[in-house]
PDB file of N, CA and C in Angstrom:
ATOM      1  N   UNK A   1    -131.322 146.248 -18.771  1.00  0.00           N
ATOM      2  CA  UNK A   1    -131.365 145.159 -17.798  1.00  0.00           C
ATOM      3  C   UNK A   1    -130.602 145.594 -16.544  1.00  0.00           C
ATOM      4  N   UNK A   2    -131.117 145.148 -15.357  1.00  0.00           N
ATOM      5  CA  UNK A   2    -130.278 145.316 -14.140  1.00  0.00           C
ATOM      6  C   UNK A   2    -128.870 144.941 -14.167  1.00  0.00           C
ATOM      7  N   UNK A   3    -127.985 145.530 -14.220  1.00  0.00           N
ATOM      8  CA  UNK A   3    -126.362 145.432 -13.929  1.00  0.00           C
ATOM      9  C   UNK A   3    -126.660 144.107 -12.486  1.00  0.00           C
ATOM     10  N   UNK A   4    -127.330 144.251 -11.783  1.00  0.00           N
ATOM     11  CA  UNK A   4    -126.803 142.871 -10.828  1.00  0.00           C
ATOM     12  C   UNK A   4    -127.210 141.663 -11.627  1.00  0.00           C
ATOM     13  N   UNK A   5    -128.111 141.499 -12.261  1.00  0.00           N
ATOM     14  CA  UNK A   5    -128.722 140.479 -13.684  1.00  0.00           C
ATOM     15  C   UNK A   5    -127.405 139.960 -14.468  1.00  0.00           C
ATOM     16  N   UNK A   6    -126.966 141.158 -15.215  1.00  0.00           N
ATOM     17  CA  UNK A   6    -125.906 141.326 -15.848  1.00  0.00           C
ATOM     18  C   UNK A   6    -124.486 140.637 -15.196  1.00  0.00           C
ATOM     19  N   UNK A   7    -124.130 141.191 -14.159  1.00  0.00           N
ATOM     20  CA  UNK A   7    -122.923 140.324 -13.482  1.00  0.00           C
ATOM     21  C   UNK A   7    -123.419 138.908 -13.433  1.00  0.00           C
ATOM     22  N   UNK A   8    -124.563 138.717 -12.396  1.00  0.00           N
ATOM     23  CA  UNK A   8    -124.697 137.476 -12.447  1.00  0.00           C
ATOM     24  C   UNK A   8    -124.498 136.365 -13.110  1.00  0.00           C
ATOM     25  N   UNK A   9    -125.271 136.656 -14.332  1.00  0.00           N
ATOM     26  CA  UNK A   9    -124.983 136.132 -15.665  1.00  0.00           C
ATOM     27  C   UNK A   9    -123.235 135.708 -15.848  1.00  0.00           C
ATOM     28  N   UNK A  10    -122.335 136.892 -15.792  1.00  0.00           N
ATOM     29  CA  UNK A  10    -120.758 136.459 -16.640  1.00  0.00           C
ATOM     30  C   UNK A  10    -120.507 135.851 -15.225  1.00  0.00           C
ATOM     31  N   UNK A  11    -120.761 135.828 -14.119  1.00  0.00           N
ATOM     32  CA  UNK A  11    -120.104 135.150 -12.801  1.00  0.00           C
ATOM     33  C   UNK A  11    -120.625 133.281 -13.258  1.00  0.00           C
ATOM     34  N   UNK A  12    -122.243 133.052 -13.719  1.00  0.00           N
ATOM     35  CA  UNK A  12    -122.145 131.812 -13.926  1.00  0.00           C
ATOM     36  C   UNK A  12    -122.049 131.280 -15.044  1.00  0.00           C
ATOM     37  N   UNK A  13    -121.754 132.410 -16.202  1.00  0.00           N
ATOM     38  CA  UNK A  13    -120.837 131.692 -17.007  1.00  0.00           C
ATOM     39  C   UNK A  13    -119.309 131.145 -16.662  1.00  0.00           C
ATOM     40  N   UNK A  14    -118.585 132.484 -16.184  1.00  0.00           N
ATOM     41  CA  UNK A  14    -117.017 131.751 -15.514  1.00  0.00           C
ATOM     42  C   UNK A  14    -117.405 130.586 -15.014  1.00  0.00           C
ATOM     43  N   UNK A  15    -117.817 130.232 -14.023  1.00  0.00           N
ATOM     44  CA  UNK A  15    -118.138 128.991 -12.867  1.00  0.00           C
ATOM     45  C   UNK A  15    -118.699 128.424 -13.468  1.00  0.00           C
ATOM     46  N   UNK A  16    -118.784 127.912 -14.870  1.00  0.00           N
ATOM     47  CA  UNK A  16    -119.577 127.002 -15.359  1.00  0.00           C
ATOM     48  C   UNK A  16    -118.565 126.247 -16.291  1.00  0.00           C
ATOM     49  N   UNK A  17    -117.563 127.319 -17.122  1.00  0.00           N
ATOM     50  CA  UNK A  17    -116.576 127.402 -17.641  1.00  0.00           C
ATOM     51  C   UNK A  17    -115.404 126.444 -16.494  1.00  0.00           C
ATOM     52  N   UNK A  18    -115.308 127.177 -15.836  1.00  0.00           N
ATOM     53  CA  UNK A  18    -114.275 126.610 -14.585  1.00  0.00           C
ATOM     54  C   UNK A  18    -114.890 124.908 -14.234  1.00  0.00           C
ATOM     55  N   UNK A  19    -116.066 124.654 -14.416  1.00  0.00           N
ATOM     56  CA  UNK A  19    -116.382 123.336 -13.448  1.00  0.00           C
ATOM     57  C   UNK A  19    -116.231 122.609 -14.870  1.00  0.00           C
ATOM     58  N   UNK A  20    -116.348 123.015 -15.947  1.00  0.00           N
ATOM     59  CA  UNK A  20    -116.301 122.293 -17.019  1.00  0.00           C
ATOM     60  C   UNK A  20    -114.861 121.794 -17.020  1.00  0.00           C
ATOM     61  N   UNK A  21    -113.963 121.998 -16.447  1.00  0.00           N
ATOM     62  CA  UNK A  21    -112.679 122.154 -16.455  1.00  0.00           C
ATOM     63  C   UNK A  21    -112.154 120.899 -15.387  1.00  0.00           C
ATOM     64  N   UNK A  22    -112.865 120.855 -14.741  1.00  0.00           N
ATOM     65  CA  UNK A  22    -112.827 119.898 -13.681  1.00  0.00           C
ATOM     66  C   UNK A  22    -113.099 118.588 -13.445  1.00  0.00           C
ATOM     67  N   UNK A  23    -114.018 118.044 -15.036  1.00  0.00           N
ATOM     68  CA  UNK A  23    -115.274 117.532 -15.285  1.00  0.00           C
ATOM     69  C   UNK A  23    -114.099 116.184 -15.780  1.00  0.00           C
ATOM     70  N   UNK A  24    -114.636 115.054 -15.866  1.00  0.00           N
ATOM     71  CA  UNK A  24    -113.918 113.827 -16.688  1.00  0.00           C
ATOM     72  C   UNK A  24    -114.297 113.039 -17.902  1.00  0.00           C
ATOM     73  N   UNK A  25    -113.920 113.093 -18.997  1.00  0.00           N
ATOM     74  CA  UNK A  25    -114.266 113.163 -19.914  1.00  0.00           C
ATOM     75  C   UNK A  25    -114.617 113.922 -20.895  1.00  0.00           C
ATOM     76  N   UNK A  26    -114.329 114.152 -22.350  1.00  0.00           N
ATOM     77  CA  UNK A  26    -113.789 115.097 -23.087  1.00  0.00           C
ATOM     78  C   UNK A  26    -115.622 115.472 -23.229  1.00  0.00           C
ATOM     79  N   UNK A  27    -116.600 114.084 -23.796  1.00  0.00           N
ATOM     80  CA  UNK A  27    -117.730 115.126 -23.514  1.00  0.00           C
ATOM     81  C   UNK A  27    -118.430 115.889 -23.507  1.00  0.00           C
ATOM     82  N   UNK A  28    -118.225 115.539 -21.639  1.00  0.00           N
ATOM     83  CA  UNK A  28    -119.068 115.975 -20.585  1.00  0.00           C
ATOM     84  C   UNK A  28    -118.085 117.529 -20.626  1.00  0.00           C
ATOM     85  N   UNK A  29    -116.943 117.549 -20.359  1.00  0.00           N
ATOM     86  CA  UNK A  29    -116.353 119.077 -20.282  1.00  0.00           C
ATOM     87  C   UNK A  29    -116.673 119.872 -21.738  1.00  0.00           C
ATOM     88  N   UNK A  30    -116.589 119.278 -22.784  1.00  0.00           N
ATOM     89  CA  UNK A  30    -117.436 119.887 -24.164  1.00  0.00           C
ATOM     90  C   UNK A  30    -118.957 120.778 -23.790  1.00  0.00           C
ATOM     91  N   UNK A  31    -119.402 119.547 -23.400  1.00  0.00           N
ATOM     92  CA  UNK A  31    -121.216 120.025 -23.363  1.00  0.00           C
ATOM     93  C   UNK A  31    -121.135 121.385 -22.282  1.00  0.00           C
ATOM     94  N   UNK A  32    -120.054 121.190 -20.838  1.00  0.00           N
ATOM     95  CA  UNK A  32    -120.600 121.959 -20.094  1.00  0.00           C
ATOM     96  C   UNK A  32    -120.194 123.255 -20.334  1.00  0.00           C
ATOM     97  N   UNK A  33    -118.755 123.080 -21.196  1.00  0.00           N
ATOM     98  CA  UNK A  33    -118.331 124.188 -21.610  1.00  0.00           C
ATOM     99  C   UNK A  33    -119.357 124.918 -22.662  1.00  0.00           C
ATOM    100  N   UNK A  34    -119.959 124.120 -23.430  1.00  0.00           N
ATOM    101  CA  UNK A  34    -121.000 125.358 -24.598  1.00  0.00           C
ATOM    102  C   UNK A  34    -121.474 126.362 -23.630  1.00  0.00           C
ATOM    103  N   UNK A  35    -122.314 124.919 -22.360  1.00  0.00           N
ATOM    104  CA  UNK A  35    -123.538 125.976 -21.430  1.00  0.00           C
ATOM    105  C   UNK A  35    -122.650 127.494 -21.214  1.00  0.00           C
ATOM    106  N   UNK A  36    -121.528 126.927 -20.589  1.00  0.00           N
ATOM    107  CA  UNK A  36    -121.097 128.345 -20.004  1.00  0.00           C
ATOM    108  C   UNK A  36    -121.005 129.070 -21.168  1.00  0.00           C
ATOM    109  N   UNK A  37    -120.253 128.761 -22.226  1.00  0.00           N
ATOM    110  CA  UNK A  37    -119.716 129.971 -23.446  1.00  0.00           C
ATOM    111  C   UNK A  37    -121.144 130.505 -23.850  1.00  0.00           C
ATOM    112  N   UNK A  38    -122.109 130.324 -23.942  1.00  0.00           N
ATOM    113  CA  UNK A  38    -123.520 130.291 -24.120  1.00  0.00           C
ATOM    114  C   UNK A  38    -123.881 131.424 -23.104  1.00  0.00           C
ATOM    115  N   UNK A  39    -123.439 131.399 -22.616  1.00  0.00           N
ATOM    116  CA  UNK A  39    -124.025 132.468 -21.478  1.00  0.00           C
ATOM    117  C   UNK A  39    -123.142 133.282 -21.448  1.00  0.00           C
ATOM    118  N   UNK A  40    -121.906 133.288 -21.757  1.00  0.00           N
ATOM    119  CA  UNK A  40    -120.764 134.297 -21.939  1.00  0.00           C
ATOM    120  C   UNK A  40    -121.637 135.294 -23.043  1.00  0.00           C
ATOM    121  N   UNK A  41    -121.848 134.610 -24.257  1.00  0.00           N
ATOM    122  CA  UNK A  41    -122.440 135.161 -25.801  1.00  0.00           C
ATOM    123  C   UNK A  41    -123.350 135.851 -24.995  1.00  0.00           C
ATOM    124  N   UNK A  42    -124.264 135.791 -24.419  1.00  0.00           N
ATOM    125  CA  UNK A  42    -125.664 136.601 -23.745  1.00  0.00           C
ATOM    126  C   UNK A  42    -125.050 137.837 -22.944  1.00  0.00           C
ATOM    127  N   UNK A  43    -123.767 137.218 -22.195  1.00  0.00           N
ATOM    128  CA  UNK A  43    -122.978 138.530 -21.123  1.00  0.00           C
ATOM    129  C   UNK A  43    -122.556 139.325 -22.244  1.00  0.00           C
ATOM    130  N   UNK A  44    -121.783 139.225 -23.153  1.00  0.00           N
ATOM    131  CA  UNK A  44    -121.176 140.063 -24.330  1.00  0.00           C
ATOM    132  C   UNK A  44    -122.042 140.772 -24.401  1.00  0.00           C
ATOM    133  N   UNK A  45    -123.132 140.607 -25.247  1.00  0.00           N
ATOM    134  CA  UNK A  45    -124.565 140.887 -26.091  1.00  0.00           C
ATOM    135  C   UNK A  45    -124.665 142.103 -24.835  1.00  0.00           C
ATOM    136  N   UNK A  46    -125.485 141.620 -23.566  1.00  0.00           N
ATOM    137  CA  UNK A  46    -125.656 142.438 -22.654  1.00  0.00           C
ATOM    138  C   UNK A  46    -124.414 143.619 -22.136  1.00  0.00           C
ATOM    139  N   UNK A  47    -123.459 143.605 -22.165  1.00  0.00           N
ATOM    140  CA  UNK A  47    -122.524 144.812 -21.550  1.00  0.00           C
ATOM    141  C   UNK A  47    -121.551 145.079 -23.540  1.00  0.00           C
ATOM    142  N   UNK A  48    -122.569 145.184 -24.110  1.00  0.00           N
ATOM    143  CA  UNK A  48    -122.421 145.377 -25.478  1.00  0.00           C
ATOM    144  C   UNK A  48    -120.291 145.074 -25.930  1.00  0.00           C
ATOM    145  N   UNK A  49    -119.933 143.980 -25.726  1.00  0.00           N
ATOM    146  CA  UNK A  49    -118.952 143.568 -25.964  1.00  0.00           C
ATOM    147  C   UNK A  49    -118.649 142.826 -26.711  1.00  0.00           C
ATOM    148  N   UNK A  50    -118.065 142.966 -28.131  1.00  0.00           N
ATOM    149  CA  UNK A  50    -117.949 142.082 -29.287  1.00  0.00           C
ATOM    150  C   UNK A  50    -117.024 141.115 -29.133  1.00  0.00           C
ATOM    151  N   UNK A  51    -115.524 141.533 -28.137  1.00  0.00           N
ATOM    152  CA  UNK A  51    -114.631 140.633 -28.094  1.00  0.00           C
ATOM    153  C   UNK A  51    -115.356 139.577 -27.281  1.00  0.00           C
ATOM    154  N   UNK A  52    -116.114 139.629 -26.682  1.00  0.00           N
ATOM    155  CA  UNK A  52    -116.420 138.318 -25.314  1.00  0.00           C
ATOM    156  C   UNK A  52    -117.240 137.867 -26.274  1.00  0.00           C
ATOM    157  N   UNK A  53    -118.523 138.120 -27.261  1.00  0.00           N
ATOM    158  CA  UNK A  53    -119.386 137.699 -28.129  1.00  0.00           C
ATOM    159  C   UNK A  53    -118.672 136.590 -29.077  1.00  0.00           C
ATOM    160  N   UNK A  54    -118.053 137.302 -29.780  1.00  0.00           N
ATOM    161  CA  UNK A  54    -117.260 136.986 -30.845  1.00  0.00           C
ATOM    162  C   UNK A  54    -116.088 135.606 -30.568  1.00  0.00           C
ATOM    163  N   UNK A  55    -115.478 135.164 -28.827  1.00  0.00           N
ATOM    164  CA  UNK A  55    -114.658 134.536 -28.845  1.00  0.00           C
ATOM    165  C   UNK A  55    -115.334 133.602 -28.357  1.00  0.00           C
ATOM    166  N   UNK A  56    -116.592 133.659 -27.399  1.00  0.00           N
ATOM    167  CA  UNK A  56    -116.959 132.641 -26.913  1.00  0.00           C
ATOM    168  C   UNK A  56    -118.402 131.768 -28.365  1.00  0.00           C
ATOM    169  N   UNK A  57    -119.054 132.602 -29.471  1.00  0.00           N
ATOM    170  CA  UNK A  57    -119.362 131.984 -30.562  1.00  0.00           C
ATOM    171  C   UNK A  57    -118.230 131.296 -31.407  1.00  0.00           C
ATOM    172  N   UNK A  58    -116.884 131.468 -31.503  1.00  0.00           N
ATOM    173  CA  UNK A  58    -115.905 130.737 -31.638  1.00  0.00           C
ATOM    174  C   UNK A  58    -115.968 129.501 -31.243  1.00  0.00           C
ATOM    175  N   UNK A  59    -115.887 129.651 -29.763  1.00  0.00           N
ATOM    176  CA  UNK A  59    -115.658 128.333 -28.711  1.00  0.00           C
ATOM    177  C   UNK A  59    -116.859 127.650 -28.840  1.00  0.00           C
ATOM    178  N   UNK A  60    -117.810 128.110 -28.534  1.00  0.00           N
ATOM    179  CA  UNK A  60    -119.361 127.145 -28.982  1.00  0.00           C
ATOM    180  C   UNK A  60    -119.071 126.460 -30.473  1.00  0.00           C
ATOM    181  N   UNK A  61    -118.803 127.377 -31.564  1.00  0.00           N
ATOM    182  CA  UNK A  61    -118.688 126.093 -32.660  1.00  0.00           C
ATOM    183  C   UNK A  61    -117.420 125.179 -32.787  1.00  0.00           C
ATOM    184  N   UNK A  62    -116.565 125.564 -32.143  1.00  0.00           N
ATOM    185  CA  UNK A  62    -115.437 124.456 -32.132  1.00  0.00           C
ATOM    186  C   UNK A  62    -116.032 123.444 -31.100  1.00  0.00           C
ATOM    187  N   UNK A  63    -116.323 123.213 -30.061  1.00  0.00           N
ATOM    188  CA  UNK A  63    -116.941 122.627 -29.268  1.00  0.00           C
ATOM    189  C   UNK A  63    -117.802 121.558 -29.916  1.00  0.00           C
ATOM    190  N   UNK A  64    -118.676 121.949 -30.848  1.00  0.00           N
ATOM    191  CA  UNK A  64    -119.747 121.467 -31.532  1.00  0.00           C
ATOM    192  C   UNK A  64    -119.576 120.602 -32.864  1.00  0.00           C
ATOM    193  N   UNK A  65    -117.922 121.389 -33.388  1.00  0.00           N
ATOM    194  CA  UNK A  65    -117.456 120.405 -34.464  1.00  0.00           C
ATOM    195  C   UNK A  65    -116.412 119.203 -33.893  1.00  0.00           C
ATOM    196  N   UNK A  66    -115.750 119.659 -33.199  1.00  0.00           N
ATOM    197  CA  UNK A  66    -115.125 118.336 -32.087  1.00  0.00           C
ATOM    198  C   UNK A  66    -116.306 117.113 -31.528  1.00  0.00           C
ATOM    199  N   UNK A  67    -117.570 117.745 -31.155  1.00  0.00           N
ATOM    200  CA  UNK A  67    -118.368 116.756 -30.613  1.00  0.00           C
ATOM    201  C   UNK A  67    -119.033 116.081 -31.520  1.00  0.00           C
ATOM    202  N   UNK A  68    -119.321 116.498 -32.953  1.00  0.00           N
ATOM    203  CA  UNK A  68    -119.798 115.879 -34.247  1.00  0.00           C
ATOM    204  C   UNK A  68    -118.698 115.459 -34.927  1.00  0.00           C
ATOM    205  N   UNK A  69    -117.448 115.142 -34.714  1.00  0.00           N
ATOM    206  CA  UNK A  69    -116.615 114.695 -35.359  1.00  0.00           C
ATOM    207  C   UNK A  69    -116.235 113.014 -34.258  1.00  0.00           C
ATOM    208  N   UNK A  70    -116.684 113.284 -33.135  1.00  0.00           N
ATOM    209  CA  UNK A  70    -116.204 112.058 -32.499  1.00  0.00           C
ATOM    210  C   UNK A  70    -117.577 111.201 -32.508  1.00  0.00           C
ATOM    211  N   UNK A  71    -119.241 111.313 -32.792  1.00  0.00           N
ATOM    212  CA  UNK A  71    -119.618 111.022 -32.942  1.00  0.00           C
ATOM    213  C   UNK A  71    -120.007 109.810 -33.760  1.00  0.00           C
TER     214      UNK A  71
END
């Protein structure tokens, strides 16, 4: 894949990460945070990196058991 593809990608995961951060309500910063960690998992995958893979599939299922637990 194109390396400018590639950056792109972990730049709008950060900034997605970051606005999730900004966001009001536990949520809305939940949901937006998967999107970004979600796209982190794809940046890992792509610049073959297990630690970024591995921490942000972490964060997606904690995310996911927090949001099915307040449900």
């Amino acid at each position: 894949m194109d390396p400018a593809i590639t950056e792109t990608i972990g730049i709008l995961a950060g900034a997605l990460v970051l606005v999730s951060f900004l966001m009001k309500g536990e949520r809305k910063i939940r949901l937006i945070n998967i999107v970004g960690a979600t796209l982190f998992i794809g940046y890992g995958i792509l610049i073959n990196s297990i630690s970024v893979t591995l921490l942000n599939t972490g964060l997606v299922l904690v995310h996911i058991y927090f949001l099915r637990k307040k449900a």
